[in-house]
PDB file of N, CA and C in Angstrom:
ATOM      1  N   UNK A   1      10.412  66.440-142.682  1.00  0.00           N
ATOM      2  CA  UNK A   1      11.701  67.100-142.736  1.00  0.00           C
ATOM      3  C   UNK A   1      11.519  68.475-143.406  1.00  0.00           C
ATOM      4  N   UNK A   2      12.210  69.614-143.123  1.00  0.00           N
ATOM      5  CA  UNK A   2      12.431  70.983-143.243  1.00  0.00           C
ATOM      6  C   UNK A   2      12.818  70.851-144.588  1.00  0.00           C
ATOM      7  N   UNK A   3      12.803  71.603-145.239  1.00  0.00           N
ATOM      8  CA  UNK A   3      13.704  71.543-146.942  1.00  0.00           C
ATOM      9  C   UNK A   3      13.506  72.774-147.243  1.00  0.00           C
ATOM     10  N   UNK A   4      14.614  73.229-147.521  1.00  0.00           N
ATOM     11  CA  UNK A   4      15.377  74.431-147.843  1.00  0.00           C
ATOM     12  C   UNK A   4      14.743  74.766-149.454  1.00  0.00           C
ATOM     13  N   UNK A   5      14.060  75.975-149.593  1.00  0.00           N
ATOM     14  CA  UNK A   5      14.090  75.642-151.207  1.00  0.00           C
ATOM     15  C   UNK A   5      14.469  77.008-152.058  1.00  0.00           C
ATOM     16  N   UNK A   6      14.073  77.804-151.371  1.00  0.00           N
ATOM     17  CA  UNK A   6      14.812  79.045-152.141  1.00  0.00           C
ATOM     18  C   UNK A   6      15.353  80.142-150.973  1.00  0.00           C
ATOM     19  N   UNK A   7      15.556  81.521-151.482  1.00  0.00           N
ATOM     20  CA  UNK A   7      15.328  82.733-150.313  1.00  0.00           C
ATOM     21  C   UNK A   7      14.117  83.544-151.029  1.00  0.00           C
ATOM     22  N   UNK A   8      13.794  83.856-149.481  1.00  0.00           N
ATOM     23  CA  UNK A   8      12.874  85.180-150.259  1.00  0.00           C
ATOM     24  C   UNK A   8      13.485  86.357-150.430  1.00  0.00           C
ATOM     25  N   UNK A   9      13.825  86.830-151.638  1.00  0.00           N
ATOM     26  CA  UNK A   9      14.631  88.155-152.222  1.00  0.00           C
ATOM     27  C   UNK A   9      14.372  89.204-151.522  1.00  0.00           C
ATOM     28  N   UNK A  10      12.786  89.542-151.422  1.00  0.00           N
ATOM     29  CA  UNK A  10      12.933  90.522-150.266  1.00  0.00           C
ATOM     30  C   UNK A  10      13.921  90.676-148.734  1.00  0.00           C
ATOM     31  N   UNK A  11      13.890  89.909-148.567  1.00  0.00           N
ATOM     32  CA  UNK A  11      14.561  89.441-147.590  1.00  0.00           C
ATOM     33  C   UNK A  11      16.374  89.508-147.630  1.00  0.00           C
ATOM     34  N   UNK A  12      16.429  89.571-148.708  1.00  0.00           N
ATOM     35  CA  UNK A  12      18.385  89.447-149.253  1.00  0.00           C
ATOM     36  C   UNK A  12      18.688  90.944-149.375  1.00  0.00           C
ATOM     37  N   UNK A  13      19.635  91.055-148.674  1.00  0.00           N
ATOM     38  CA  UNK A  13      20.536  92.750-148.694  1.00  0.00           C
ATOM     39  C   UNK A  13      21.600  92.144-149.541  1.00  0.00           C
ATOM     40  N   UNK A  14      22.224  93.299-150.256  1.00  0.00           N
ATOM     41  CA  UNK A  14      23.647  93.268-151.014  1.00  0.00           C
ATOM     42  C   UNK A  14      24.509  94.802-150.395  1.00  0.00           C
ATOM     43  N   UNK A  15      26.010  94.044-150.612  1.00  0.00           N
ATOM     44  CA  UNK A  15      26.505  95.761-150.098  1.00  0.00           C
ATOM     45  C   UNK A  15      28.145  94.842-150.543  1.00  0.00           C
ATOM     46  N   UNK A  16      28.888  96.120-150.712  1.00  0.00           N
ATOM     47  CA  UNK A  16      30.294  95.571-151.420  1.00  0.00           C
ATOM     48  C   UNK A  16      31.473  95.963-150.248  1.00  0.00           C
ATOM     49  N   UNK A  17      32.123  94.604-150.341  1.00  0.00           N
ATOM     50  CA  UNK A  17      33.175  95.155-149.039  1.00  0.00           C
ATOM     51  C   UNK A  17      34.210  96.248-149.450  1.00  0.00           C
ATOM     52  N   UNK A  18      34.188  97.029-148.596  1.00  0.00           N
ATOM     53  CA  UNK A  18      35.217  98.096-148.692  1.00  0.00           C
ATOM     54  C   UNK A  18      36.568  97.734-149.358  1.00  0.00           C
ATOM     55  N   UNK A  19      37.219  96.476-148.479  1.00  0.00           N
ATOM     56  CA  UNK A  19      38.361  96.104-148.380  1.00  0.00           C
ATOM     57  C   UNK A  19      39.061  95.193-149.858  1.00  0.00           C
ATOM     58  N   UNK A  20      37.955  94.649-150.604  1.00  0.00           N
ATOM     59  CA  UNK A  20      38.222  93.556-151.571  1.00  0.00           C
ATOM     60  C   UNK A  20      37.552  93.703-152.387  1.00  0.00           C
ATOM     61  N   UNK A  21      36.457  94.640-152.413  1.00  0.00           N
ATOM     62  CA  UNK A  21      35.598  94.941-153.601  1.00  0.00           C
ATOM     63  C   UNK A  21      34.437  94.123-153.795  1.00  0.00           C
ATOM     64  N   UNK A  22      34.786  92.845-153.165  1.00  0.00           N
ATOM     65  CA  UNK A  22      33.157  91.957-153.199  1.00  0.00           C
ATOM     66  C   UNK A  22      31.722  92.277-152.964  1.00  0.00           C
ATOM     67  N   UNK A  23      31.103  91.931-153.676  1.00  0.00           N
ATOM     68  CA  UNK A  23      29.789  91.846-154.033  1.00  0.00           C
ATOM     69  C   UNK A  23      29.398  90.721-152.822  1.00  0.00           C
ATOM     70  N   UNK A  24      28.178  91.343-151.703  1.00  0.00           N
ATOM     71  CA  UNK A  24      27.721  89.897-151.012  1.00  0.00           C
ATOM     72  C   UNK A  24      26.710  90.363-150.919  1.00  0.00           C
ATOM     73  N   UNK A  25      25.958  89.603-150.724  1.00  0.00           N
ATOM     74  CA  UNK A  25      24.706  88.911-150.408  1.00  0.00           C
ATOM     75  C   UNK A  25      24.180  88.521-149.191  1.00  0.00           C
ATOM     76  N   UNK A  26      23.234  88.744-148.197  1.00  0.00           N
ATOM     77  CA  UNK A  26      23.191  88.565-147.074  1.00  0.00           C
ATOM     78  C   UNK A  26      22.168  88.452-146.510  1.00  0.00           C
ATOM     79  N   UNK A  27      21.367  88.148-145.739  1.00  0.00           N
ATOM     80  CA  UNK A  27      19.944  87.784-144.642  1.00  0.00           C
ATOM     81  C   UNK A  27      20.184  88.167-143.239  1.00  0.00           C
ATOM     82  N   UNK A  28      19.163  88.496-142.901  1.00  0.00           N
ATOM     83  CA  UNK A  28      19.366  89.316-141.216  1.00  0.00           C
ATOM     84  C   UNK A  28      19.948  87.839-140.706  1.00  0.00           C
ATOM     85  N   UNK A  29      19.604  86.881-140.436  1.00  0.00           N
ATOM     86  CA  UNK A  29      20.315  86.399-139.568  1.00  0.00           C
ATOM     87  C   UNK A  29      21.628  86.006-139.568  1.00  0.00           C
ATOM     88  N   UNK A  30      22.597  86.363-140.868  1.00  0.00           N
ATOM     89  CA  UNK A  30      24.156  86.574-140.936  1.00  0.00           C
ATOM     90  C   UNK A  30      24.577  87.636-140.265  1.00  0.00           C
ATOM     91  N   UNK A  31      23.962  88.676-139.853  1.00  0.00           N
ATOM     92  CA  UNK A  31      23.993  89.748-139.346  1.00  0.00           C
ATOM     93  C   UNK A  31      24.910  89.849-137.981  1.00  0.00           C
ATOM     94  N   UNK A  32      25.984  90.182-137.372  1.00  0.00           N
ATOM     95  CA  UNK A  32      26.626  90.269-136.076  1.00  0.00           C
ATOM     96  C   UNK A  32      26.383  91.252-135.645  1.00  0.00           C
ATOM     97  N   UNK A  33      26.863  91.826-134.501  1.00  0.00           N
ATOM     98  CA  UNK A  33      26.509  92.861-133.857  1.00  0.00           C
ATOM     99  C   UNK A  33      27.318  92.886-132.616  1.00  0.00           C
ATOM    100  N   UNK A  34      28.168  94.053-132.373  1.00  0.00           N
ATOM    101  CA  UNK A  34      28.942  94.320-131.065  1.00  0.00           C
ATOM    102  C   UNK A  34      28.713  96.121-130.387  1.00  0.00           C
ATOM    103  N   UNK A  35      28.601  96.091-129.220  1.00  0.00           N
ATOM    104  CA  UNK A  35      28.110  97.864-129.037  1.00  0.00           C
ATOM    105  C   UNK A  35      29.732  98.106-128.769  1.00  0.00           C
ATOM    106  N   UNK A  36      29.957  99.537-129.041  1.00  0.00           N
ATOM    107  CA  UNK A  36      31.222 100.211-129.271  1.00  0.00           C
ATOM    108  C   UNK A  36      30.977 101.370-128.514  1.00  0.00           C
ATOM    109  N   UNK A  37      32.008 101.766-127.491  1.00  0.00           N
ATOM    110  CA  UNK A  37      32.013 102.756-126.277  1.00  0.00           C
ATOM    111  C   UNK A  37      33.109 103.523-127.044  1.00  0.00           C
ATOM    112  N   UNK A  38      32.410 105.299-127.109  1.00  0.00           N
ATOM    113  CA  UNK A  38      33.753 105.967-127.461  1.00  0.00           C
ATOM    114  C   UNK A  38      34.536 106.639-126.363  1.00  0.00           C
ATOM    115  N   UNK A  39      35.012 107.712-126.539  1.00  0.00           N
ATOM    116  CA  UNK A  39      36.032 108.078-125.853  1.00  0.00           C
ATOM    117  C   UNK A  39      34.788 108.977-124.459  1.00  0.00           C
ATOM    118  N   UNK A  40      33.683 109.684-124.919  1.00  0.00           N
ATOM    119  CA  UNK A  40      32.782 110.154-124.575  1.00  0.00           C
ATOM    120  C   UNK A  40      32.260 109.787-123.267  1.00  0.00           C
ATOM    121  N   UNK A  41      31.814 108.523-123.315  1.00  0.00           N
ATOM    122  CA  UNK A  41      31.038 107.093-122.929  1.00  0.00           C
ATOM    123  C   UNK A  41      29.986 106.931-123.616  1.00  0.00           C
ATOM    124  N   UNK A  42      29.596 107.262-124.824  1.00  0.00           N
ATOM    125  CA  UNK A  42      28.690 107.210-125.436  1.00  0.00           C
ATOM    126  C   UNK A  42      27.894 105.619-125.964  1.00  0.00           C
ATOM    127  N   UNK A  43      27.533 104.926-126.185  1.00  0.00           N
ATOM    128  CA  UNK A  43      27.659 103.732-126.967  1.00  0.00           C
ATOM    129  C   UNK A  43      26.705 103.454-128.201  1.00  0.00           C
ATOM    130  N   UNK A  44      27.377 102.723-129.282  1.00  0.00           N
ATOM    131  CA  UNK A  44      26.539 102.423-130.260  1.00  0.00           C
ATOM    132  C   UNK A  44      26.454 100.997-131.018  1.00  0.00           C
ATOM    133  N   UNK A  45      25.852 100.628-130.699  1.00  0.00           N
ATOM    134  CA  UNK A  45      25.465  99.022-131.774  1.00  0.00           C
ATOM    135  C   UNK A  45      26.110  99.041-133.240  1.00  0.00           C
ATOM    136  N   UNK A  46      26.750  98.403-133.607  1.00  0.00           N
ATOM    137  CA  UNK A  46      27.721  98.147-134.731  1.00  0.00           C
ATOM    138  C   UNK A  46      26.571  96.695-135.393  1.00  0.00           C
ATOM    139  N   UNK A  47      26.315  96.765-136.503  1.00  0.00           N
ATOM    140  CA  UNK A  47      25.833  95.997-137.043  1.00  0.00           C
ATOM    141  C   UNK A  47      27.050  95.583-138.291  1.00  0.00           C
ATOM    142  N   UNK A  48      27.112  93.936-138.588  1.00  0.00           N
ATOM    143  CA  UNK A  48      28.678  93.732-139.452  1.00  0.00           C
ATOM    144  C   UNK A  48      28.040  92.063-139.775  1.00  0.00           C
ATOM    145  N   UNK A  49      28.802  91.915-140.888  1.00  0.00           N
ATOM    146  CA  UNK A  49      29.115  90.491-141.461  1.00  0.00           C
ATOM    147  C   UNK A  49      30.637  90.767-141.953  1.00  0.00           C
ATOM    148  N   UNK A  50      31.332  89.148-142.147  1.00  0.00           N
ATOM    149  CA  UNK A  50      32.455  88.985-142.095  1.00  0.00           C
ATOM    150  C   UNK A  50      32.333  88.656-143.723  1.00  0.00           C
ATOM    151  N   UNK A  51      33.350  89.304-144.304  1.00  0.00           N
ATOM    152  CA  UNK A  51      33.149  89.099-145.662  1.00  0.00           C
ATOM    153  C   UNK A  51      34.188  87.611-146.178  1.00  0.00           C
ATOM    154  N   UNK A  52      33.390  86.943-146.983  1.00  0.00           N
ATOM    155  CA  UNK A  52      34.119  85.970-147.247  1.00  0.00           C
ATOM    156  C   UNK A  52      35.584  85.890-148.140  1.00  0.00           C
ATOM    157  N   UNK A  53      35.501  86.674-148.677  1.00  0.00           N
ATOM    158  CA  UNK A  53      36.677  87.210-149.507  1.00  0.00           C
ATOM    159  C   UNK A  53      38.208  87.285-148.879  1.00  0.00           C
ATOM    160  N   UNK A  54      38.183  88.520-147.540  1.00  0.00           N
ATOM    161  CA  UNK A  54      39.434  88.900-146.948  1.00  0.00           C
ATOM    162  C   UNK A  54      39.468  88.628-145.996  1.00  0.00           C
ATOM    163  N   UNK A  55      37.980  88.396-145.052  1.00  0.00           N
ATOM    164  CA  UNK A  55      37.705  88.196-143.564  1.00  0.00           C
ATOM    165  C   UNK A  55      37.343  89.368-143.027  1.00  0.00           C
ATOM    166  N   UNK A  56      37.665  90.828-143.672  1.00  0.00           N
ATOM    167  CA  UNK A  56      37.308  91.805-143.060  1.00  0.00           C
ATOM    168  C   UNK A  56      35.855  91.823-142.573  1.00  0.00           C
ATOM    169  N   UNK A  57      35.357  93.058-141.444  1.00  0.00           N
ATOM    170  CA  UNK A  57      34.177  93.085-140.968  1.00  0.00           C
ATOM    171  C   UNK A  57      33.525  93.875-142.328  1.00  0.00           C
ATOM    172  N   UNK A  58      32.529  94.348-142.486  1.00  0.00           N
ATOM    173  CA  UNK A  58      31.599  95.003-143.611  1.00  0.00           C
ATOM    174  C   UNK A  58      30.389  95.540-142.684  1.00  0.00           C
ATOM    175  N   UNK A  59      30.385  96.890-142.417  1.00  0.00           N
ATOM    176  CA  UNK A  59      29.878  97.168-141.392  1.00  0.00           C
ATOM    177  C   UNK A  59      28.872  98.609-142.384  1.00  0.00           C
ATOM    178  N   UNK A  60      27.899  99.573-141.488  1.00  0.00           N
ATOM    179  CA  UNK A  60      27.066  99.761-141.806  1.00  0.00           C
ATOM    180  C   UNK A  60      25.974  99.503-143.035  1.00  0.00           C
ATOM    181  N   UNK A  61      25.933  98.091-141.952  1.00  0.00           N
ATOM    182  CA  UNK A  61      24.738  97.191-143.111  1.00  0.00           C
ATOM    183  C   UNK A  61      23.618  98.331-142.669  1.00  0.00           C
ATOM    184  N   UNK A  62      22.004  98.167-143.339  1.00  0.00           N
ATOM    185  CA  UNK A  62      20.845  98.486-143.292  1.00  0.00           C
ATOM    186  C   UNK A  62      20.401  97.744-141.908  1.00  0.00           C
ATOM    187  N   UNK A  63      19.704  98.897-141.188  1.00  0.00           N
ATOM    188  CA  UNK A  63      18.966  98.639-139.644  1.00  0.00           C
ATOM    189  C   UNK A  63      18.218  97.483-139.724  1.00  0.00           C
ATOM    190  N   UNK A  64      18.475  96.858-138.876  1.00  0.00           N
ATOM    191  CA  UNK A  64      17.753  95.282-138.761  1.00  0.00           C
ATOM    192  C   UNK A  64      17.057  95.353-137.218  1.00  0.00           C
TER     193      UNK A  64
END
């Protein structure tokens, strides 16, 4: 069996939500991602986690 035993810190981003002030904590694979078309037609990859606090998105995380 698999067993979970720590994180590797390297590995853990922190960044504070805009919306609520929280402090999170995070690993690439919490990571979402939706591409966003502007008015242009340009498009760009949105990288986001949902913050647990308000629900808001928390968006320009670090390039993954």
């Amino acid at each position: 069996m698999v067993q979970i035993i720590g994180k590797d810190e390297t590995q853990v981003h922190e960044v504070t939500c805009r919306n609520c002030a929280s402090r999170l904590r995070y690993t690439r694979s919490e990571v979402q991602s939706f591409r966003h078309t502007d008015y242009g037609g340009g498009t760009d990859t949105i990288y986001y986690i949902a913050c647990p606090g308000c629900g808001k998105q928390v968006q320009n995380l670090k390039a993954h």
